[in-house]
PDB file of N, CA and C in Angstrom:
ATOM      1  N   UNK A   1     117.331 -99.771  -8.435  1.00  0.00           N
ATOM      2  CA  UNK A   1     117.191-101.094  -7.856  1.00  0.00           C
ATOM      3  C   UNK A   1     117.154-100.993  -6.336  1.00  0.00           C
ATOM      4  N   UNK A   2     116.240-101.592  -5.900  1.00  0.00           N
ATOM      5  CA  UNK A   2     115.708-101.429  -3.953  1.00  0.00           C
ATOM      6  C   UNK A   2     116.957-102.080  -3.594  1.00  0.00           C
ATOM      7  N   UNK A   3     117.380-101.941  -2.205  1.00  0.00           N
ATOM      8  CA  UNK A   3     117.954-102.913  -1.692  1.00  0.00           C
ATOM      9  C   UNK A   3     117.453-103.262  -0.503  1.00  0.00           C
ATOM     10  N   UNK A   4     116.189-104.125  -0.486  1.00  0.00           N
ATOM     11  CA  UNK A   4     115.190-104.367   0.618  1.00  0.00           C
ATOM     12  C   UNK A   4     114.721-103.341   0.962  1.00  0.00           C
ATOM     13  N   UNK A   5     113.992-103.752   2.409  1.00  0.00           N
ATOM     14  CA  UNK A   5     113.071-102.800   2.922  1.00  0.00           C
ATOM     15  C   UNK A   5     114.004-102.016   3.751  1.00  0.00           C
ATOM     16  N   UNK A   6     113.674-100.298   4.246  1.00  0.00           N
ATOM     17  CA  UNK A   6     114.394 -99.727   5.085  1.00  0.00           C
ATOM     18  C   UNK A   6     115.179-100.375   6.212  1.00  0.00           C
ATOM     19  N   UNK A   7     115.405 -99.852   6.517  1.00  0.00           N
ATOM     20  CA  UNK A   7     116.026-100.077   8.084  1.00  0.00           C
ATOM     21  C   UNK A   7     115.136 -99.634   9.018  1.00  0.00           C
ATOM     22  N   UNK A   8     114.917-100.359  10.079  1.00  0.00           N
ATOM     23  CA  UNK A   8     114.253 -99.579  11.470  1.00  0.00           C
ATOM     24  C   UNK A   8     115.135 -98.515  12.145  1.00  0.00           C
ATOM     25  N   UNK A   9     114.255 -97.950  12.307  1.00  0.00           N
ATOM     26  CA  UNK A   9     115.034 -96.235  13.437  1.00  0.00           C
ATOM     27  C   UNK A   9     114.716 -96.685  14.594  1.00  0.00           C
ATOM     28  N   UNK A  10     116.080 -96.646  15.483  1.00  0.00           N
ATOM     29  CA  UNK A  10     116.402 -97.237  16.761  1.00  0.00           C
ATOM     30  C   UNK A  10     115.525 -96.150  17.745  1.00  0.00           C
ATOM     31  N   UNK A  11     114.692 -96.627  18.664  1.00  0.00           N
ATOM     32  CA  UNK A  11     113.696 -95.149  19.412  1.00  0.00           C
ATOM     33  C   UNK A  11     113.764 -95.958  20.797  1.00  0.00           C
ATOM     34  N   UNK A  12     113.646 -94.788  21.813  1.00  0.00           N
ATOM     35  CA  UNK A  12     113.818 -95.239  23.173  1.00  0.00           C
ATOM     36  C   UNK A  12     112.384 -95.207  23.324  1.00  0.00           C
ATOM     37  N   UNK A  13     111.426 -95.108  22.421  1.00  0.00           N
ATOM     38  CA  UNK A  13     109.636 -95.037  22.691  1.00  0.00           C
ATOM     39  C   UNK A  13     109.685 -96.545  23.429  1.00  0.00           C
ATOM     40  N   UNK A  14     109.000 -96.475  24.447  1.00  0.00           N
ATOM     41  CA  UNK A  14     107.391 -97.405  25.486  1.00  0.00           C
ATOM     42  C   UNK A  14     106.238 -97.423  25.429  1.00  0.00           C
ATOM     43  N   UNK A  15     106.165 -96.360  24.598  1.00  0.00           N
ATOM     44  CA  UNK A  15     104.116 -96.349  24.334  1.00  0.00           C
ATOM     45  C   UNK A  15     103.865 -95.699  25.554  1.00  0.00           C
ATOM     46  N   UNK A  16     104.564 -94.820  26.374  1.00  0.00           N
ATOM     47  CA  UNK A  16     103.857 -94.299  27.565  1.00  0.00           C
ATOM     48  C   UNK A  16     104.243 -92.645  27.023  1.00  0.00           C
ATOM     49  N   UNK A  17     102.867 -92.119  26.572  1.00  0.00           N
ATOM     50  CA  UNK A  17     103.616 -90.622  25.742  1.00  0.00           C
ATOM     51  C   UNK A  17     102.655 -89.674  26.636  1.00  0.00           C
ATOM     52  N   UNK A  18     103.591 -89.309  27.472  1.00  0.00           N
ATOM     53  CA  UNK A  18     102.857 -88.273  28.654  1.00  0.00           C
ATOM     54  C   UNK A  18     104.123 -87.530  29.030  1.00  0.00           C
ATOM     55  N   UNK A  19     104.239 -86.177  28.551  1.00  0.00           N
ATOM     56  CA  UNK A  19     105.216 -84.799  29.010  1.00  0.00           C
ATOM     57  C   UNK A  19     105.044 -84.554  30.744  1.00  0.00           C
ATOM     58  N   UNK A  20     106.460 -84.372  31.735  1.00  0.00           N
ATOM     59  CA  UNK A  20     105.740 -83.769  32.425  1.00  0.00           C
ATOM     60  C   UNK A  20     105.827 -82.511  32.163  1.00  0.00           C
ATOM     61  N   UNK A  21     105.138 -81.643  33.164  1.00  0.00           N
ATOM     62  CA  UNK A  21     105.662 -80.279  32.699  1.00  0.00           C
ATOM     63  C   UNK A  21     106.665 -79.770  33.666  1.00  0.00           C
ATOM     64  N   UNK A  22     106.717 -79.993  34.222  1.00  0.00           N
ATOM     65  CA  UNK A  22     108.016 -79.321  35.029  1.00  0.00           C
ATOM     66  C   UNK A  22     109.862 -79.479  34.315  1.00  0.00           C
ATOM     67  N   UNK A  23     109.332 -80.769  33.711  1.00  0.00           N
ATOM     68  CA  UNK A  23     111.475 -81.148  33.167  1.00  0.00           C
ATOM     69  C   UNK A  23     110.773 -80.870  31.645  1.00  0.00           C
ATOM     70  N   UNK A  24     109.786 -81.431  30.716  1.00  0.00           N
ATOM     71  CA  UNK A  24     109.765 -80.934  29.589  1.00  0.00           C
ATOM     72  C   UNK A  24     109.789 -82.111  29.086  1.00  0.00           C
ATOM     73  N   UNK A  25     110.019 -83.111  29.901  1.00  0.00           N
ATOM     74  CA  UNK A  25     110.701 -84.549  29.432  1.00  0.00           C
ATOM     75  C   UNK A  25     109.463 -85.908  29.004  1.00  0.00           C
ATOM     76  N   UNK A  26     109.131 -86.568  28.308  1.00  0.00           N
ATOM     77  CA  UNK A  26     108.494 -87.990  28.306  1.00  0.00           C
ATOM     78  C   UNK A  26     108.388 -88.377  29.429  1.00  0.00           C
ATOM     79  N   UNK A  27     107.862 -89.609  30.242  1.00  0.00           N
ATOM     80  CA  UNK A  27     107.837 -90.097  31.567  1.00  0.00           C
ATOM     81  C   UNK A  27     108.195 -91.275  31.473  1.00  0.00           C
ATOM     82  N   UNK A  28     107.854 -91.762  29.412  1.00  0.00           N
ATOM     83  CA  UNK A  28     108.230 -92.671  28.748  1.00  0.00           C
ATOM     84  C   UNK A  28     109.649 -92.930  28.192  1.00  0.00           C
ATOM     85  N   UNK A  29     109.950 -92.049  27.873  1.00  0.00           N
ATOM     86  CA  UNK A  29     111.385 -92.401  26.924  1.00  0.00           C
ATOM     87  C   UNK A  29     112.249 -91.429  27.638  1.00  0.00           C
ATOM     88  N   UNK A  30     111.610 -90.326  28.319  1.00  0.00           N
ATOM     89  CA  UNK A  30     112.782 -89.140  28.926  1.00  0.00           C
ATOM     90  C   UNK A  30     113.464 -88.354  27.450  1.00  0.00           C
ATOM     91  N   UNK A  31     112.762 -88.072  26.279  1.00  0.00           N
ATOM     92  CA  UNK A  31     112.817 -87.302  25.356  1.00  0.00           C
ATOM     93  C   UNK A  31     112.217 -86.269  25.678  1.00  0.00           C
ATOM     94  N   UNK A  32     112.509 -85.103  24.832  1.00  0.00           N
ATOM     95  CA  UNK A  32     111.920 -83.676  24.810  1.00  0.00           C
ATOM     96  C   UNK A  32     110.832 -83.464  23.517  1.00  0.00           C
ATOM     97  N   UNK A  33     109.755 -83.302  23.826  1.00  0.00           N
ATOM     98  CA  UNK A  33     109.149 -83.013  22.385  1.00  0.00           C
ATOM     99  C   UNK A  33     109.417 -83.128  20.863  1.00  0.00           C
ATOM    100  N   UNK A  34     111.000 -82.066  21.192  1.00  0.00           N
ATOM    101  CA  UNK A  34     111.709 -81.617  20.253  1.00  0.00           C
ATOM    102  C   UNK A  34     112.286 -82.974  19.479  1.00  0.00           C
ATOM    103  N   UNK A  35     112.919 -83.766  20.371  1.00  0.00           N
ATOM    104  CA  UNK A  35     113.551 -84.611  20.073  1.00  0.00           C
ATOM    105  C   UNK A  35     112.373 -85.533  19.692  1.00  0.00           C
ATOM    106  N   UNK A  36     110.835 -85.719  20.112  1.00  0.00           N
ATOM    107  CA  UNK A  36     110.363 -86.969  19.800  1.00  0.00           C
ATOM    108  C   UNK A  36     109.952 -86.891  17.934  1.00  0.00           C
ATOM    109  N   UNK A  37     109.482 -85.620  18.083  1.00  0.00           N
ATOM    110  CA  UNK A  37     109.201 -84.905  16.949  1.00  0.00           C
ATOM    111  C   UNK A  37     110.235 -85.228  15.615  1.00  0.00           C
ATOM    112  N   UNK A  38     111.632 -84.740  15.592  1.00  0.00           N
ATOM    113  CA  UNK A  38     112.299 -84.458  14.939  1.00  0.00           C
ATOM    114  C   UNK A  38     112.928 -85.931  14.739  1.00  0.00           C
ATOM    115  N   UNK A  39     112.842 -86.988  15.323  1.00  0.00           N
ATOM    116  CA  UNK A  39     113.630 -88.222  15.354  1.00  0.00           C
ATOM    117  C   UNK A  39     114.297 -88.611  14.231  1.00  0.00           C
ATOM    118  N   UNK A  40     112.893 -89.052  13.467  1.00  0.00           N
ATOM    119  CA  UNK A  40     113.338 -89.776  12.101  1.00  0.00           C
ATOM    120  C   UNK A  40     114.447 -88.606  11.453  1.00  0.00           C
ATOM    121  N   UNK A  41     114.562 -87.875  11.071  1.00  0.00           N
ATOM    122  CA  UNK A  41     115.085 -86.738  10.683  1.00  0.00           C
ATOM    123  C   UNK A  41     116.459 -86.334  11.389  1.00  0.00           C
ATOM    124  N   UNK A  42     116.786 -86.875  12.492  1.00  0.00           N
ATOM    125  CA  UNK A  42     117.940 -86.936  13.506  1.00  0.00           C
ATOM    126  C   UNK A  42     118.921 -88.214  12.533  1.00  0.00           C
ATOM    127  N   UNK A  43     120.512 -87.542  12.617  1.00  0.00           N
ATOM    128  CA  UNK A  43     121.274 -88.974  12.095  1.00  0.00           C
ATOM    129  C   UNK A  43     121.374 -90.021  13.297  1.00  0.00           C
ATOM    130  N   UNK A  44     121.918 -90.769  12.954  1.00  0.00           N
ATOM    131  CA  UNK A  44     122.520 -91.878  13.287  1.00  0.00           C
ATOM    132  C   UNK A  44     123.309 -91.177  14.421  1.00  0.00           C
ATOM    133  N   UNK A  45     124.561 -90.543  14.278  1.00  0.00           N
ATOM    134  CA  UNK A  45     125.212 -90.154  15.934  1.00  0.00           C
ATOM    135  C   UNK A  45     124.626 -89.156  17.034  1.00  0.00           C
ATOM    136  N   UNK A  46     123.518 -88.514  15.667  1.00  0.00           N
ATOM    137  CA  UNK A  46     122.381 -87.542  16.428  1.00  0.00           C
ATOM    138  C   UNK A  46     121.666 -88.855  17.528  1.00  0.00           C
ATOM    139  N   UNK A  47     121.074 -89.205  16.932  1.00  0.00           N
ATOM    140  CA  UNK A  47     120.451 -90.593  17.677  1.00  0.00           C
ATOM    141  C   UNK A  47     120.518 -91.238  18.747  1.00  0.00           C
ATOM    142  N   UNK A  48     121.818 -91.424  18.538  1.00  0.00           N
ATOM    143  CA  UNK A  48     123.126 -92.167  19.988  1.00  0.00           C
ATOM    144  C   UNK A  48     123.393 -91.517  20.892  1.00  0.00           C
ATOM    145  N   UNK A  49     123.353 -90.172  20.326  1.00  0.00           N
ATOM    146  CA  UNK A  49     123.560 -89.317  21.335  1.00  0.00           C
ATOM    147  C   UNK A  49     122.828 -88.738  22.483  1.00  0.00           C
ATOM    148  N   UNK A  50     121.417 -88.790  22.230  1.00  0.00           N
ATOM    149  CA  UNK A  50     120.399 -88.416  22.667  1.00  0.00           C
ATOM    150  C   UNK A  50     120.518 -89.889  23.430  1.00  0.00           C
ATOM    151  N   UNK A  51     120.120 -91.074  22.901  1.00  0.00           N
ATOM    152  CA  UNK A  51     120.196 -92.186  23.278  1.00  0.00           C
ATOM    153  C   UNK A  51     120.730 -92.565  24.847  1.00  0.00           C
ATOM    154  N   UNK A  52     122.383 -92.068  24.496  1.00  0.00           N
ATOM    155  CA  UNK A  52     123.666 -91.957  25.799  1.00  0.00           C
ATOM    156  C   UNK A  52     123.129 -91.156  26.867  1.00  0.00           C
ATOM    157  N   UNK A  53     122.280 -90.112  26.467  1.00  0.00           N
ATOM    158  CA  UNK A  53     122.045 -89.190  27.695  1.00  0.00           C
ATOM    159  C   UNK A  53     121.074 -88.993  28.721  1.00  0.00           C
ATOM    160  N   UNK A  54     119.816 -90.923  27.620  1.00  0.00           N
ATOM    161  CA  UNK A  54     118.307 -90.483  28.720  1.00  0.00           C
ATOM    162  C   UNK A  54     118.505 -91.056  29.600  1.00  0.00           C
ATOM    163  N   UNK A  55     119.490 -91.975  30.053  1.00  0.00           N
ATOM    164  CA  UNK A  55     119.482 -92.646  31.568  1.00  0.00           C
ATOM    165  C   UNK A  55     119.700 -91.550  32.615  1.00  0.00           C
ATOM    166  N   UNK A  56     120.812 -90.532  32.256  1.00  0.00           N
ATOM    167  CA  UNK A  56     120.587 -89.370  33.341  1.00  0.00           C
ATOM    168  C   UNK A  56     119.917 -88.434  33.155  1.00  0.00           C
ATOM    169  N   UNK A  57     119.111 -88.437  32.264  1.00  0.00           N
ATOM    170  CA  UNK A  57     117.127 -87.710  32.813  1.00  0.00           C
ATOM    171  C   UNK A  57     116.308 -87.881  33.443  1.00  0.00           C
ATOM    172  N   UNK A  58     116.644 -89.568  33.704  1.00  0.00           N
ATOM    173  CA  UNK A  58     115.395 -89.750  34.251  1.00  0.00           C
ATOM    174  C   UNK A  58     115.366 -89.210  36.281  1.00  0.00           C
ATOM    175  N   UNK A  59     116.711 -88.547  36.111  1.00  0.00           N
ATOM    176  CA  UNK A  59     116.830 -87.701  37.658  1.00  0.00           C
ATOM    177  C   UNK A  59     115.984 -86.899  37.494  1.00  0.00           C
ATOM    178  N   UNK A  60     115.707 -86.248  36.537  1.00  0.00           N
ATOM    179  CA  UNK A  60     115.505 -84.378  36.005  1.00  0.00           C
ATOM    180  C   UNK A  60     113.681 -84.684  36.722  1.00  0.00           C
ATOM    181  N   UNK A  61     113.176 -85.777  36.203  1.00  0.00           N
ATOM    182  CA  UNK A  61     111.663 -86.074  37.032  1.00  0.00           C
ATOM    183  C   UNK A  61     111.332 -85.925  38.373  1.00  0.00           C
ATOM    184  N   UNK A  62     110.466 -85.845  38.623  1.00  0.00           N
ATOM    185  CA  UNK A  62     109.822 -86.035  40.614  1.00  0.00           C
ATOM    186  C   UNK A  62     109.571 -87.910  40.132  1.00  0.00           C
ATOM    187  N   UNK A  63     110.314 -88.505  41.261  1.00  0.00           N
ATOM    188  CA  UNK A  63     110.379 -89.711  41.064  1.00  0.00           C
ATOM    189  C   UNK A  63     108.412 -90.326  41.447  1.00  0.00           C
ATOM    190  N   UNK A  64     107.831 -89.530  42.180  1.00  0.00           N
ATOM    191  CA  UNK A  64     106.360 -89.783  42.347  1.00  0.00           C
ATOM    192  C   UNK A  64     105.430 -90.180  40.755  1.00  0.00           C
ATOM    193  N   UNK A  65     106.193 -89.401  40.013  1.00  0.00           N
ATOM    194  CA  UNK A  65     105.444 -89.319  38.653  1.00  0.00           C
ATOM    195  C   UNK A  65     105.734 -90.512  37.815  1.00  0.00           C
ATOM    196  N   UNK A  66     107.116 -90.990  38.653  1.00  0.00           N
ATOM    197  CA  UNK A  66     107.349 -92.394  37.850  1.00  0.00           C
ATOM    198  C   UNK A  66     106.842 -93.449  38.241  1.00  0.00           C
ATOM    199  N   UNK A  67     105.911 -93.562  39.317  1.00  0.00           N
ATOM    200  CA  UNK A  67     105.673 -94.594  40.243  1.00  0.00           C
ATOM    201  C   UNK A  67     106.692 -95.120  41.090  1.00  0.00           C
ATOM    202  N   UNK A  68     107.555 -93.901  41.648  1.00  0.00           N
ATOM    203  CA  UNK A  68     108.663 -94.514  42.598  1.00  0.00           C
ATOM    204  C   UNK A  68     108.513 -93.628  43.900  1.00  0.00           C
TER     205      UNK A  68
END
């Protein structure tokens, strides 16, 4: 017996999917490949965790690349 439809998987995606290469990082979400790749497949505290940590990535960039 279903119990509704899934759940949505919480994603820091923007639709802006461009690596740089120097940090390894999104320019969009500040994920790693690895991580954009593997998401769905990541738990729940896997998730959060990654989640907690992209606000201080977005140092790891040349702020030029962000439009700053």
């Amino acid at each position: 017996m279903s119990e509704g439809p899934p759940r949505a998987i919480a994603s820091p995606c923007v639709m802006v999917c461009a690596v740089d290469g120097e940090s390894g990082l999104c320019l969009g979400c500040f994920r790693t490949l690895k991580e954009i790749a593997g998401w769905r497949a990541l738990s729940d505290a896997e998730r959060a965790a990654v989640m907690a940590d992209l606000p201080s990535r977005r140092g790891r960039i040349d702020p030029v690349k962000l439009g700053g």
